[in-house]
Protein backbone atom coordinates (compact mmCIF):
# COMPACT_ATOMS: atom_id res chain seq x y z
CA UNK A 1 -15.05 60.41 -39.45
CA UNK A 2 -11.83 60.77 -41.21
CA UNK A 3 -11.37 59.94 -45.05
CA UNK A 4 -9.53 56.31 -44.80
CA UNK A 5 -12.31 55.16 -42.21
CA UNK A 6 -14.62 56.08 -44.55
CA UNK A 7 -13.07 54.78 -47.53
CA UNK A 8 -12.71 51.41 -45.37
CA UNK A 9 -16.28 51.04 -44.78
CA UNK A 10 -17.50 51.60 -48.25
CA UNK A 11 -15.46 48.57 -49.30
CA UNK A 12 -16.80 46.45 -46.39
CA UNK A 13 -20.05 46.84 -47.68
CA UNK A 14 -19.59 46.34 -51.39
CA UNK A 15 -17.64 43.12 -50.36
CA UNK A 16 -20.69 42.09 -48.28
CA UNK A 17 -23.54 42.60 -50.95
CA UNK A 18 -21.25 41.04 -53.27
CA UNK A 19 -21.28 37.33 -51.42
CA UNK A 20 -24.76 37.53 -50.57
CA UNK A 21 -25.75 37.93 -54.66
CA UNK A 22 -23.25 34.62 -55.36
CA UNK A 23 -25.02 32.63 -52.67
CA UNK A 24 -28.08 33.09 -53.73
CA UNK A 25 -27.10 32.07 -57.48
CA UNK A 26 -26.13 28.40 -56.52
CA UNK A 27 -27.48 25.66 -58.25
CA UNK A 28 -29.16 22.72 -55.68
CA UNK A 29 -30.25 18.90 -56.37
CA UNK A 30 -33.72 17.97 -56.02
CA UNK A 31 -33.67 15.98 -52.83
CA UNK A 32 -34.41 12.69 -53.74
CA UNK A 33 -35.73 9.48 -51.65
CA UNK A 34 -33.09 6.51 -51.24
CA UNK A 35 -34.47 3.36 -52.89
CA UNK A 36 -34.40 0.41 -50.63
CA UNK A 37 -31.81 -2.19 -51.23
CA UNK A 38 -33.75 -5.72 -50.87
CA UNK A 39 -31.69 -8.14 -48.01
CA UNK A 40 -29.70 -10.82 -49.84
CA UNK A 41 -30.16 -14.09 -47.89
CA UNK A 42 -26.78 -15.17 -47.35
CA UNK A 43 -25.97 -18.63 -48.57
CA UNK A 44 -24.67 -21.15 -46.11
CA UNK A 45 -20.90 -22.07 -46.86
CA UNK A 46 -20.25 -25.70 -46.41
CA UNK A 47 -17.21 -26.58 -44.56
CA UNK A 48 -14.55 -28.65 -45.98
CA UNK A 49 -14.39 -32.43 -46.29
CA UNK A 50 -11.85 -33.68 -43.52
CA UNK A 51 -8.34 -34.83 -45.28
CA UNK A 52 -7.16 -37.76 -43.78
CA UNK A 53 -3.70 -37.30 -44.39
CA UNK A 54 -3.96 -34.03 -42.90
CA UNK A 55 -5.24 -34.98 -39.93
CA UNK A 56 -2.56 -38.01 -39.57
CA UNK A 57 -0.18 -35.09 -39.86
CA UNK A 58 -1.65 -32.79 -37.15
CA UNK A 59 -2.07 -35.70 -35.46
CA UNK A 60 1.72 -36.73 -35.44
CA UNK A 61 2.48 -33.00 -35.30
CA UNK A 62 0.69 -32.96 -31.89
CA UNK A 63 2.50 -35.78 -31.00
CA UNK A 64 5.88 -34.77 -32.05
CA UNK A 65 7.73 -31.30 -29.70
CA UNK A 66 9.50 -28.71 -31.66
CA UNK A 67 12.51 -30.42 -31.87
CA UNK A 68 11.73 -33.60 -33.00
CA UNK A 69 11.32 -35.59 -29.91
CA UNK A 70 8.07 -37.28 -29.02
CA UNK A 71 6.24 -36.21 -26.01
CA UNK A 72 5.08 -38.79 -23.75
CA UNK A 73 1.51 -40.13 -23.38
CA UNK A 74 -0.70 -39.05 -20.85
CA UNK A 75 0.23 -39.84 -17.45
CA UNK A 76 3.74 -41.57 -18.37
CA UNK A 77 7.18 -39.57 -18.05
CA UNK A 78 9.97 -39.31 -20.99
CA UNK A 79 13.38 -39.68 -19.92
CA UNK A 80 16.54 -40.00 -21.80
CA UNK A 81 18.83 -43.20 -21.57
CA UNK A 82 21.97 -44.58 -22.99
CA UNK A 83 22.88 -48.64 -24.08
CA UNK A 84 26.24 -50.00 -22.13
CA UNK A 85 27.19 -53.56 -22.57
CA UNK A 86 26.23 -56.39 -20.26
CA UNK A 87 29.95 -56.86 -19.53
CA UNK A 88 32.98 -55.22 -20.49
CA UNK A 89 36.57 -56.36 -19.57
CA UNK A 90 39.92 -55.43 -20.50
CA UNK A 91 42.00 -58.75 -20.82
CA UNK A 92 45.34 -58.86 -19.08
CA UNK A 93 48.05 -61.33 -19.35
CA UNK A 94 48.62 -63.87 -16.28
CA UNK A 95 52.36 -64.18 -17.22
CA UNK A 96 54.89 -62.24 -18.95
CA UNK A 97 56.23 -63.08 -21.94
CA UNK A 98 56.38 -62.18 -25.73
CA UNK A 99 53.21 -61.82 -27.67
CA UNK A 100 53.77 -64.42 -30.69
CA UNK A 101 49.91 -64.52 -31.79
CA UNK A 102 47.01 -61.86 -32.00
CA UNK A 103 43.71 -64.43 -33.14
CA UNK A 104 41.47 -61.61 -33.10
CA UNK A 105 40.75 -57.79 -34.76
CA UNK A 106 38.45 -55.12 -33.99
CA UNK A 107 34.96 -56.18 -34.48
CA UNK A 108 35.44 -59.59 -34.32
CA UNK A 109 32.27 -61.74 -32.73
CA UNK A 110 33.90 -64.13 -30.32
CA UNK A 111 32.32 -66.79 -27.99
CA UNK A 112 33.30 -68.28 -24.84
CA UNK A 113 36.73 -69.69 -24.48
CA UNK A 114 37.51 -68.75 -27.91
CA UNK A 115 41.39 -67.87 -27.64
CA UNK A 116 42.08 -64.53 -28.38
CA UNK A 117 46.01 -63.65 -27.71
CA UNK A 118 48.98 -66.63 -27.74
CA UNK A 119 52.45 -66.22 -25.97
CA UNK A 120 55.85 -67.43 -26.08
CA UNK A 121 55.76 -70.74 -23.88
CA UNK A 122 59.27 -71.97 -24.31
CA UNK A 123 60.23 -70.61 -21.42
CA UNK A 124 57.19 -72.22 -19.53
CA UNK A 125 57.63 -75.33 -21.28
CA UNK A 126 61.14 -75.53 -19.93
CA UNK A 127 59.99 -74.82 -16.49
CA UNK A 128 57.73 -77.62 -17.03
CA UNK A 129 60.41 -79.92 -17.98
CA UNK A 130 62.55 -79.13 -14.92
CA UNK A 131 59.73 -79.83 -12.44
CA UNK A 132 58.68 -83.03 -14.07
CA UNK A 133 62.53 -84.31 -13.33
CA UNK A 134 62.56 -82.62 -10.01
CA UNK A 135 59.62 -84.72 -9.22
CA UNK A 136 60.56 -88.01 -10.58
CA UNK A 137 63.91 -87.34 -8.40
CA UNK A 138 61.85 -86.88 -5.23
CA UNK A 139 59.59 -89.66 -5.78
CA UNK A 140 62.67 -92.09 -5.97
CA UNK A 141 63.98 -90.57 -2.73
CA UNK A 142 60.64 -91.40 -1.11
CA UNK A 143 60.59 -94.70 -2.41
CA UNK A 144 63.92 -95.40 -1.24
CA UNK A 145 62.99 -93.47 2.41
CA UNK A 146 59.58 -95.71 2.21
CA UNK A 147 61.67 -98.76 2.14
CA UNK A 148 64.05 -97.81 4.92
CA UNK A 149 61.20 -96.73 6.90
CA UNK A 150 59.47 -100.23 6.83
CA UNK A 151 62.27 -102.30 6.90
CA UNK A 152 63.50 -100.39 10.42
CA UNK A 153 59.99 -100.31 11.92
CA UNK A 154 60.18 -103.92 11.67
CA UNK A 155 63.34 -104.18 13.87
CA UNK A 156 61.99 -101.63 16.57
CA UNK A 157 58.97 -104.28 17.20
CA UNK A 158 61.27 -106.80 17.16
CA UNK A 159 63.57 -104.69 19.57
CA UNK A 160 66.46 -104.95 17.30
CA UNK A 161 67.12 -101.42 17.05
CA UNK A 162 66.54 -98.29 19.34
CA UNK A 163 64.23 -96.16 18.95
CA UNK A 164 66.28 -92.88 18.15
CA UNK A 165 67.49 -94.71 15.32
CA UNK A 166 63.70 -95.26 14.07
CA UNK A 167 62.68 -91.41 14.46
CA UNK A 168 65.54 -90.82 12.61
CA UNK A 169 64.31 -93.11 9.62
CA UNK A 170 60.77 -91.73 10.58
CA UNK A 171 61.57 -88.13 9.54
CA UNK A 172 63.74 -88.58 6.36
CA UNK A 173 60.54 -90.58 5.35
CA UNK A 174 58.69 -87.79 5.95
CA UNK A 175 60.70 -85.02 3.89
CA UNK A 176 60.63 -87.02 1.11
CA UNK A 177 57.12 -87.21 1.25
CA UNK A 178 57.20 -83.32 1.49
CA UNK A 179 60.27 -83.27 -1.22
CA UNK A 180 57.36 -85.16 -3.80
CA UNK A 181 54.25 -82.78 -2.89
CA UNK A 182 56.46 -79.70 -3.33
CA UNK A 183 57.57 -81.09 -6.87
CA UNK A 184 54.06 -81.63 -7.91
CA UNK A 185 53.24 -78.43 -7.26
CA UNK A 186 56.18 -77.01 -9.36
CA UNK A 187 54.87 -79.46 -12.00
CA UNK A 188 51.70 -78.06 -11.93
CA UNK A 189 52.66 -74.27 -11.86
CA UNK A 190 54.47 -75.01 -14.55
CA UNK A 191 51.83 -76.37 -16.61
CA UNK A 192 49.20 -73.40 -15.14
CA UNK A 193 51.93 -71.44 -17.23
CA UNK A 194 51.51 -72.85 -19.86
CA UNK A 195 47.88 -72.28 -20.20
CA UNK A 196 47.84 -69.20 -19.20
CA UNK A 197 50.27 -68.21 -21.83
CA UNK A 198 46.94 -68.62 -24.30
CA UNK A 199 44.60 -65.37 -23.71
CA UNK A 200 40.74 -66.82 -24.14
CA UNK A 201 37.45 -65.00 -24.31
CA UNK A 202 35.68 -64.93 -20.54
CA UNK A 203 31.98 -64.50 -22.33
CA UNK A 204 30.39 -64.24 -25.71
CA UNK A 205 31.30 -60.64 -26.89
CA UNK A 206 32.28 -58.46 -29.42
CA UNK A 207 35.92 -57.38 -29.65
CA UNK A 208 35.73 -53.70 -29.67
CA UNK A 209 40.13 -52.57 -29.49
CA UNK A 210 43.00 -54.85 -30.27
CA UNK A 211 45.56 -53.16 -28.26
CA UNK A 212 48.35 -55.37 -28.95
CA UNK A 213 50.63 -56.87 -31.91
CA UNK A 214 52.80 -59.87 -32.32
CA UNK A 215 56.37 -59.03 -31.21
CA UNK A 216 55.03 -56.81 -28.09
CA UNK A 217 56.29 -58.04 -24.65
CA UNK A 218 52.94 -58.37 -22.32
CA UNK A 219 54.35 -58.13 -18.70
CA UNK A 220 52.03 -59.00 -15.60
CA UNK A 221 52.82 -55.93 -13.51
CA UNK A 222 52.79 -53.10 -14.85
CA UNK A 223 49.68 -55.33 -16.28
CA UNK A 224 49.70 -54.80 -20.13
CA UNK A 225 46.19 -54.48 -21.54
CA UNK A 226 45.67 -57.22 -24.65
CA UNK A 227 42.31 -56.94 -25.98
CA UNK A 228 38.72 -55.19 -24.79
CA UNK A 229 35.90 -57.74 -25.07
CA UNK A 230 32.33 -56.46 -24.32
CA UNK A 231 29.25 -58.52 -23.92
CA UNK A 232 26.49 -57.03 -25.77
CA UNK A 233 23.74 -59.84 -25.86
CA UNK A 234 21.78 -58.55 -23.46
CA UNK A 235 22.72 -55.17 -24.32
CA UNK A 236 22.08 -52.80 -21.03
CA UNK A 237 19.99 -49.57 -21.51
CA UNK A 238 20.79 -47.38 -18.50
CA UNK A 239 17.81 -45.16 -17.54
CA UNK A 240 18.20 -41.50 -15.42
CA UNK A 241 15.32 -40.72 -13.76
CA UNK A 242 15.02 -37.90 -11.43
CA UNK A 243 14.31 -38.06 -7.68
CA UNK A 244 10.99 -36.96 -8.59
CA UNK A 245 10.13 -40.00 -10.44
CA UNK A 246 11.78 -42.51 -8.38
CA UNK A 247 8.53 -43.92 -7.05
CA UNK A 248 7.31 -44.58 -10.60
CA UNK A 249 10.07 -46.42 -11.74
CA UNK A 250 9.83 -50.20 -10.05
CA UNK A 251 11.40 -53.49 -10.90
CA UNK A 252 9.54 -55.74 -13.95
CA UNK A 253 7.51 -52.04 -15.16
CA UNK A 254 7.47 -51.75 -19.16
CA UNK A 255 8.89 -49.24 -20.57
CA UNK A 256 9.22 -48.09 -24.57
CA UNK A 257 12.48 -47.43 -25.92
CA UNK A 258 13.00 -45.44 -29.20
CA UNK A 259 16.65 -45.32 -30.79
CA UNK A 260 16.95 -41.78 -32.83
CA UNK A 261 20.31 -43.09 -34.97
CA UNK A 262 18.55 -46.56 -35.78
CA UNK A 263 14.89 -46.07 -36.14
CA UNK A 264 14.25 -48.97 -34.04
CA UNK A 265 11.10 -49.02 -31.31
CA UNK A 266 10.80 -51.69 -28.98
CA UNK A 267 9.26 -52.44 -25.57
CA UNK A 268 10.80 -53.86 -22.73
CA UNK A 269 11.04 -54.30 -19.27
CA UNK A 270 13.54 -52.93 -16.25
CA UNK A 271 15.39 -55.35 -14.59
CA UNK A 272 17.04 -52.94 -12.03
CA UNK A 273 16.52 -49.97 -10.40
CA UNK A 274 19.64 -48.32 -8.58
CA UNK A 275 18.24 -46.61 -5.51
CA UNK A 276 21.18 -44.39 -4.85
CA UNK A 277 21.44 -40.81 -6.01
CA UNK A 278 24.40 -39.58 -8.49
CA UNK A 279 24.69 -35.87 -6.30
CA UNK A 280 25.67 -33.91 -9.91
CA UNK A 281 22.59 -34.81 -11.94
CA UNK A 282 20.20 -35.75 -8.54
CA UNK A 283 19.31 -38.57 -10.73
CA UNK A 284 18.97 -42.31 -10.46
CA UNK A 285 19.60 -44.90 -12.25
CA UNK A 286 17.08 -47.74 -14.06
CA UNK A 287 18.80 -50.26 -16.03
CA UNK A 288 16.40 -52.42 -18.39
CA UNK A 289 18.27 -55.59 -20.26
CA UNK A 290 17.24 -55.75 -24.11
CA UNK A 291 17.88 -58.75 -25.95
CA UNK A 292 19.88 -58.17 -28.81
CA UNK A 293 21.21 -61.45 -31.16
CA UNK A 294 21.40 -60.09 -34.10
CA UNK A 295 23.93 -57.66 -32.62
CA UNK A 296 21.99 -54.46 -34.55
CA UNK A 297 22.30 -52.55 -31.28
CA UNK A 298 25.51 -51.23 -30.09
CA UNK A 299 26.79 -49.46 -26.92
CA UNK A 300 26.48 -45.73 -26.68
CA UNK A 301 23.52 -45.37 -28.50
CA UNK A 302 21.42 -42.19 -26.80
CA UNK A 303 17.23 -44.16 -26.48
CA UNK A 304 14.51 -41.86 -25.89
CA UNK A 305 12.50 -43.80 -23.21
CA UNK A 306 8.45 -43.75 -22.18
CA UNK A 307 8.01 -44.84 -18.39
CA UNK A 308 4.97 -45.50 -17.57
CA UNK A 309 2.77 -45.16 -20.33
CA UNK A 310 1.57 -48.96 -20.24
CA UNK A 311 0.54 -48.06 -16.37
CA UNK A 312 -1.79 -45.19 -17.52
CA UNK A 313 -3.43 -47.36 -20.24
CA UNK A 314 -3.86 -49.91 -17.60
CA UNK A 315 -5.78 -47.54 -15.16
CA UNK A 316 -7.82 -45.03 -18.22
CA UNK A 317 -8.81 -48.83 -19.35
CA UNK A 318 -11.13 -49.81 -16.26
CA UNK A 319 -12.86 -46.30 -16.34
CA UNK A 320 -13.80 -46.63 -19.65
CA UNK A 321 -15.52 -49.41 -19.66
CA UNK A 322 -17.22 -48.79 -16.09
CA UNK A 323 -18.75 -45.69 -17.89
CA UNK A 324 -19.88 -47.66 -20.54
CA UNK A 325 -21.62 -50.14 -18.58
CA UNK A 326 -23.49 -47.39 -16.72
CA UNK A 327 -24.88 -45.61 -20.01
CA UNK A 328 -26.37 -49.17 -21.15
CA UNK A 329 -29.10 -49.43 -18.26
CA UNK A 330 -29.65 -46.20 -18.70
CA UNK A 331 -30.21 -46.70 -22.54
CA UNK A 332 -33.14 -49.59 -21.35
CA UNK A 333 -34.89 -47.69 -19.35
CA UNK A 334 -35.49 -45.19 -21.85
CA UNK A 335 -37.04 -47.86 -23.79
CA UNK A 336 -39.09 -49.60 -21.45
């Protein structure tokens, strides 16, 4: 064995007695038993007192979707509507003439025959004038035909005179007859003019545009709009519902309307129900009149609408109380 081997294994060793004499110096703990730990009992917590507030907000949390808009009760549908007045028309003169009077601005609650818009009638009353005197001119010429008429009839049965002569008599009397009847109706058109130079209200309404001032020339055709009158007691609410709720939505069914710019709530009825599909939306259209005489409801309002939910009241009603009257015999017998 060569020198470095050795000299390798003699270190070896001393390293090796070395860690067995520090091993054997080590300190150790007495190993001692674990005391028990005695089981707590645990206490029983008692749960919280119900807040009734709270609860009225879950509940109205429940009741209200994400964004605001309440979700319908159980077995009814929510669809989205829109008010429209009753009526709506866009007055247009019946003659042409100057506007001299505008009775009316925006806003302005008018009722029925209430005149809205006066024009110039001096031309009509002129007109007027002219037929009168055309007319009392043809009624003299009848009169005088009238006499000349009689007064030759009574010759031809007398045969004084022939009878070309009478026909002759016979049809002047005639046109003058037709010379009065065609003045009267001058007369008349004439006066028609002159009432329709005064613009009134066709229905109790609301005047929503003025669209003309005094000075303007209204003419008849092109026709010149004068004033926009809607009716708005009933107010209209106008219903979509889709195809797949058509059979749910019948004339006389309740419905509950919500208006989301007023606050207001109120429950009514529909009145019509348009069977006939608009091919953009595949919707139909409900309309349901609402009374409104105070006028606090206007057109254009968007109405969040419940259809239905009186029906399923109706029909969870019955159940209800057929289950309670079969837990009450049931109760008895127990007893007896």
């Amino acid at each position: 064995m060569s020198r470095t081997k050795k000299i390798s294994f003699a270190l070896a060793l001393a390293l090796a007695a070395a860690c067995s004499r520090e091993g054997g110096n080590v300190a150790r703990l007495p190993e001692t038993p674990a005391t028990p730990v005695a089981a707590v009992p645990a206490k029983p917590i008692a749960a919280p007192m119900p807040d009734p507030a709270k609860q009225d907000a879950e509940k109205s949390s429940t009741d209200t979707s994400s964004d605001g808009i309440s979700t319908p009760p159980p077995g009814s549908s929510f669809l989205s509507g829109q008010t429209e007045a009753h009526r709506r028309s866009t007055l247009t003169p019946k003659v042409s003439s100057t506007v001299t009077r505008v009775l009316v601005r925006d806003g302005d609650i008018v009722k029925n025959g209430q005149s809205l818009v006066v024009l110039d009638t001096q031309d009509f009353a002129l007109r007027t004038q002219q037929a009168e005197a055309a007319l009392a001119g043809a009624k003299v010429q009848l009169d005088s035909a009238k006499l000349d008429w009689n007064r030759t009839k009574a010759l031809l049965d007398e045969k004084a005179v022939p009878q070309s002569q009478f026909d002759m008599i016979d049809a002047r009397y005639k046109g003058a007859q037709a010379g009065v009847a065609q003045a009267e109706t001058a007369v008349a058109m004439g006066r028609k003019a002159l009432r329709d130079a005064t613009i009134h209200a066709p229905f109790n309404g609301i005047i929503v545009k003025r669209l003309v001032n005094e000075g303007e020339y209204a003419s008849v055709m092109p026709a010149t709009p004068l004033v926009i009158v809607e009716e708005v007691d009933p107010l209209d609410l106008r219903i979509q519902i889709p195809s797949t709720d058509l059979s749910k939505a019948k004339i006389g069914d309740s419905i509950r309307v919500r208006f989301p710019a007023t606050g207001q709530t109120l429950d009514a009825r529909l009145t019509r129900v348009v069977a006939a599909m608009d091919p953009r939306t595949r919707t139909f259209s409900a309309i349901a009149e609402l009374p409104n005489h105070d006028h606090a409801l206007r057109s254009g309002l968007y109405a969040e609408v419940s259809l239905g939910a009186n029906k399923a009241a109706d029909s969870a009603s019955p159940r209800t109380a057929k289950i309670a009257t079969k837990k009450v015999p049931a109760a008895r017998a127990s007893k007896d």
